[in-house]
C-alpha atoms as a PDB file:
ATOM      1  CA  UNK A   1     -46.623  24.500 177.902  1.00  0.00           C
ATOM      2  CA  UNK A   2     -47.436  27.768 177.398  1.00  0.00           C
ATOM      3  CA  UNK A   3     -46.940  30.084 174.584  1.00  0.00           C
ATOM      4  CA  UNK A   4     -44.632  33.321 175.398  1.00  0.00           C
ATOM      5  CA  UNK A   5     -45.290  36.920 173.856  1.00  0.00           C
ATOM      6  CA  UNK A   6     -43.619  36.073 170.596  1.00  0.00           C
ATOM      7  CA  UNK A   7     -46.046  32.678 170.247  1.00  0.00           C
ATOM      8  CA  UNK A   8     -42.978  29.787 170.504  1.00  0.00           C
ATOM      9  CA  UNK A   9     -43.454  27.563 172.939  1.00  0.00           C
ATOM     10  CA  UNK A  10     -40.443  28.252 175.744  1.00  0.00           C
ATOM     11  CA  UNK A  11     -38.403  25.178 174.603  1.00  0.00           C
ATOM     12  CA  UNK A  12     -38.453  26.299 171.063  1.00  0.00           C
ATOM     13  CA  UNK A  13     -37.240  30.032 171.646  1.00  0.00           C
ATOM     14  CA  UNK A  14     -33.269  31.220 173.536  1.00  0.00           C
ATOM     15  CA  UNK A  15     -32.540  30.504 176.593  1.00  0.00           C
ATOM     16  CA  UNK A  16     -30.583  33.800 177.087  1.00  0.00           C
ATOM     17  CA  UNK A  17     -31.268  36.916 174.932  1.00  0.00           C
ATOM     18  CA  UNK A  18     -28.395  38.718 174.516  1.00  0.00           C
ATOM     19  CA  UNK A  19     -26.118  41.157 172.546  1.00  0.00           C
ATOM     20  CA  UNK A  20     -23.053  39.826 173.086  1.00  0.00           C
ATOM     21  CA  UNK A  21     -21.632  37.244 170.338  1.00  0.00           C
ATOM     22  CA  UNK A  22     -18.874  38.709 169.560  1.00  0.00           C
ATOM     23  CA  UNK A  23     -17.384  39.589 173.117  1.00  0.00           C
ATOM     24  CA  UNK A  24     -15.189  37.258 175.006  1.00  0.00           C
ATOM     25  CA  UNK A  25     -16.434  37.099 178.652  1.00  0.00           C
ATOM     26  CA  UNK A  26     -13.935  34.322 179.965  1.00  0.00           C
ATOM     27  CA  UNK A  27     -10.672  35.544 178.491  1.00  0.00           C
ATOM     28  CA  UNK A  28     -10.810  33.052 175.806  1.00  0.00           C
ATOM     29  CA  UNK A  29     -13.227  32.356 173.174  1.00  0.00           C
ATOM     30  CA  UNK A  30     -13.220  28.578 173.330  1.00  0.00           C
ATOM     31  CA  UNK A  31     -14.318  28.715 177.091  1.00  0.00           C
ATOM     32  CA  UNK A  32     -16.937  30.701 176.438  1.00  0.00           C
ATOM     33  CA  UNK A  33     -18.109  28.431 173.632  1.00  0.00           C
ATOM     34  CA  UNK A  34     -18.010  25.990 175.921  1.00  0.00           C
ATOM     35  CA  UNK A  35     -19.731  27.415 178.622  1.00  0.00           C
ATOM     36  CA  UNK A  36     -22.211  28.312 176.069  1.00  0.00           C
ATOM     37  CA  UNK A  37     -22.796  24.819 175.195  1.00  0.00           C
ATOM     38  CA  UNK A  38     -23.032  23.727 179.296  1.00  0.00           C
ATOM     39  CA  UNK A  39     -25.549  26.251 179.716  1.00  0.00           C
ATOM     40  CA  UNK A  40     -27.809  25.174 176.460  1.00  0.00           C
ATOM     41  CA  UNK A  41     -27.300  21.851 177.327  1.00  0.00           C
ATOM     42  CA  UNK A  42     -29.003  22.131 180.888  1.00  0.00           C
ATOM     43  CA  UNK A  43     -31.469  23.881 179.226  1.00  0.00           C
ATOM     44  CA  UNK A  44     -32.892  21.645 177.062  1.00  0.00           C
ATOM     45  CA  UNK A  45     -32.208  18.961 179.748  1.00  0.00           C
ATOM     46  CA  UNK A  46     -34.639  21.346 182.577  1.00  0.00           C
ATOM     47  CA  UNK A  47     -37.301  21.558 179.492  1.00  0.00           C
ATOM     48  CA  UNK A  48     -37.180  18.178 179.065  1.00  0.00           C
ATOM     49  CA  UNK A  49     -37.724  17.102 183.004  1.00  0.00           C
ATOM     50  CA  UNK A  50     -40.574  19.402 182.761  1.00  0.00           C
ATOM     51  CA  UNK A  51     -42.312  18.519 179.518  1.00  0.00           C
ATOM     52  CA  UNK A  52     -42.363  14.766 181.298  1.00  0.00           C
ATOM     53  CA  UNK A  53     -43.846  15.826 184.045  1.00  0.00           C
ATOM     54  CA  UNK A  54     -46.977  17.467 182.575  1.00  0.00           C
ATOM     55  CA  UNK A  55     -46.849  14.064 180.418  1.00  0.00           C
ATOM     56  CA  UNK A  56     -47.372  12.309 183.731  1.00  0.00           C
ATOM     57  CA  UNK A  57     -49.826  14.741 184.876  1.00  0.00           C
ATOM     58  CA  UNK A  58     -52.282  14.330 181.739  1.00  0.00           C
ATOM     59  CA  UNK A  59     -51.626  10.708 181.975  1.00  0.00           C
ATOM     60  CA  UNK A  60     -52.630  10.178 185.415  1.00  0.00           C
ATOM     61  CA  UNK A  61     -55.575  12.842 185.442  1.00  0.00           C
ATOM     62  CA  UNK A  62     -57.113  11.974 181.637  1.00  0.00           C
ATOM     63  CA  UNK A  63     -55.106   8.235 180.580  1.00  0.00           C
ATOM     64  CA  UNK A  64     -53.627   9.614 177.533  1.00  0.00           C
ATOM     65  CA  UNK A  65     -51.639  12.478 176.105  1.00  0.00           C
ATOM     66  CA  UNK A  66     -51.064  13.996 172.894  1.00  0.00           C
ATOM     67  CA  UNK A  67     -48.575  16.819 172.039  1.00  0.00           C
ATOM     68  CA  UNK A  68     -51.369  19.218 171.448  1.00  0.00           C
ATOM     69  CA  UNK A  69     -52.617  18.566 175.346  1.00  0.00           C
ATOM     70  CA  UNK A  70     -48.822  18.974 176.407  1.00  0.00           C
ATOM     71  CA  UNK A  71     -48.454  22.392 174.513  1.00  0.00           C
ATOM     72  CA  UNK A  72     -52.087  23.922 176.055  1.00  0.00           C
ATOM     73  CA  UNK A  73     -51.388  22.630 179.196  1.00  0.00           C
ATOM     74  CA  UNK A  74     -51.416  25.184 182.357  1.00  0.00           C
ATOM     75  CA  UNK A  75     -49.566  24.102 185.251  1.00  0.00           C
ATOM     76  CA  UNK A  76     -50.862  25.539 188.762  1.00  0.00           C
ATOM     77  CA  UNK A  77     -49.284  28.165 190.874  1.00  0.00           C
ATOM     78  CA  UNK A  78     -47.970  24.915 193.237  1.00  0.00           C
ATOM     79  CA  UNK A  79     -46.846  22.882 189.983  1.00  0.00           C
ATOM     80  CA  UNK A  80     -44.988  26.095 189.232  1.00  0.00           C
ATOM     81  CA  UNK A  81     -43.724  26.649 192.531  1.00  0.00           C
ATOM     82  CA  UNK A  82     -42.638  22.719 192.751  1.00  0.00           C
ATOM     83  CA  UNK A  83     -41.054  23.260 189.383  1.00  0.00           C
ATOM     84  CA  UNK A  84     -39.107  26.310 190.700  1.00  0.00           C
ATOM     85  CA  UNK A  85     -37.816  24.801 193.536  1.00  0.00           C
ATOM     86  CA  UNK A  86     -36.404  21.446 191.603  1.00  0.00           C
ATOM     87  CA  UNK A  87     -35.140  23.711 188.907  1.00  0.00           C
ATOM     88  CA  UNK A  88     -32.958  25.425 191.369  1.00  0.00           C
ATOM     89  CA  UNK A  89     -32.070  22.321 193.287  1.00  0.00           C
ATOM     90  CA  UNK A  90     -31.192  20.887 189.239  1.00  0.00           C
ATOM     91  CA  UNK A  91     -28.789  23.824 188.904  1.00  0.00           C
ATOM     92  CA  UNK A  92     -27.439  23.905 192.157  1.00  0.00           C
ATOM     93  CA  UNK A  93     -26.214  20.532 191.584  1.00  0.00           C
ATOM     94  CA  UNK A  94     -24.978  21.047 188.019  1.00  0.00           C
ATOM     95  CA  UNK A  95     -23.310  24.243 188.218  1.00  0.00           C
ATOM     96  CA  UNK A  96     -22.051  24.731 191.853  1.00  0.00           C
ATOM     97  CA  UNK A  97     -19.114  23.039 190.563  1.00  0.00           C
ATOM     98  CA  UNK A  98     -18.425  26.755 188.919  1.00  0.00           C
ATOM     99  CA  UNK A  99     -17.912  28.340 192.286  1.00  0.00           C
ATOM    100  CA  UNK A 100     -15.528  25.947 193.682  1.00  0.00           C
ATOM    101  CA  UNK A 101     -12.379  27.463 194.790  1.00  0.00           C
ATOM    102  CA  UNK A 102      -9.721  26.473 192.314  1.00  0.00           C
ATOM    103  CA  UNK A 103      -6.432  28.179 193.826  1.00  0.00           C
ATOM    104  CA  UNK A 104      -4.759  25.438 194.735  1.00  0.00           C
ATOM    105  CA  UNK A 105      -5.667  22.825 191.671  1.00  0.00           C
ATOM    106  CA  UNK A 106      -2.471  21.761 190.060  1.00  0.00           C
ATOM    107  CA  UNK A 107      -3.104  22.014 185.694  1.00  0.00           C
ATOM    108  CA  UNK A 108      -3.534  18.673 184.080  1.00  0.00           C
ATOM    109  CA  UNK A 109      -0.052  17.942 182.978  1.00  0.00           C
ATOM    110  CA  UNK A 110       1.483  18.831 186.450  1.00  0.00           C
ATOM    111  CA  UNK A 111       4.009  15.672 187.938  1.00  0.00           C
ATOM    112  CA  UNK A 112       3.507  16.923 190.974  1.00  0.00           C
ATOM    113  CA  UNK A 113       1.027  14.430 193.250  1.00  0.00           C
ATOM    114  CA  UNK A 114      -2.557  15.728 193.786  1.00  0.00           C
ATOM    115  CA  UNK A 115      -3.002  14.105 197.161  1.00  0.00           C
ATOM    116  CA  UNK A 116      -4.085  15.558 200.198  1.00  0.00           C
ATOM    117  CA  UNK A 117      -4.834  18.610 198.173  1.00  0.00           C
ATOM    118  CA  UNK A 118      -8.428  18.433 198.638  1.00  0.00           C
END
């Protein structure tokens, strides 16, 4: 993985620069805690996917791997492209859920039945 301008590998360094701690974006603090968290979290889970798939790279091209051959490693303008496209396929399918229209959901402590409703 390569280094960025400030020398940290990309895993180790934000994954949002921002400004903004102290404002409340989602009307309540908690939420965007929470949506804070959801975003980290698929962070870490994308650099994750893609620090095992230069392992399998090394593996299959040299037999072995060690973390200094994972941090130096370069992927290839297709690798990057491949990586692109199943990073936005990965967030489609985590976060899509976001956009969903929600006028009609009933709150969780409603009596009222939820069928049909979808």
């Amino acid at each position: 993985m390569a280094k960025d301008n400030t020398g940290r590998l990309g895993a180790e360094s934000d994954f949002v620069k921002h400004d903004a701690d102290n404002m409340v974006l989602l009307g309540n603090a908690h939420i965007d805690n929470l949506m804070h968290i959801v975003v980290a979290l698929g962070a870490e889970m994308w650099s994750g996917q893609q620090r095992v798939k230069i392992m399998e790279k090394l593996l299959s091209t040299h037999g072995k791997v060690t973390t200094e051959m994972i941090e130096q490693y370069e992927p290839t303008q297709e690798e990057t492209d491949v990586w692109a496209a199943e990073r936005k396929a990965m967030v489609d399918r985590v976060y899509s859920v976001m956009a969903r229209n929600n006028e009609e959901a009933l709150s969780f402590g409603s009596k009222e039945p939820n069928q049909d409703r979808r």
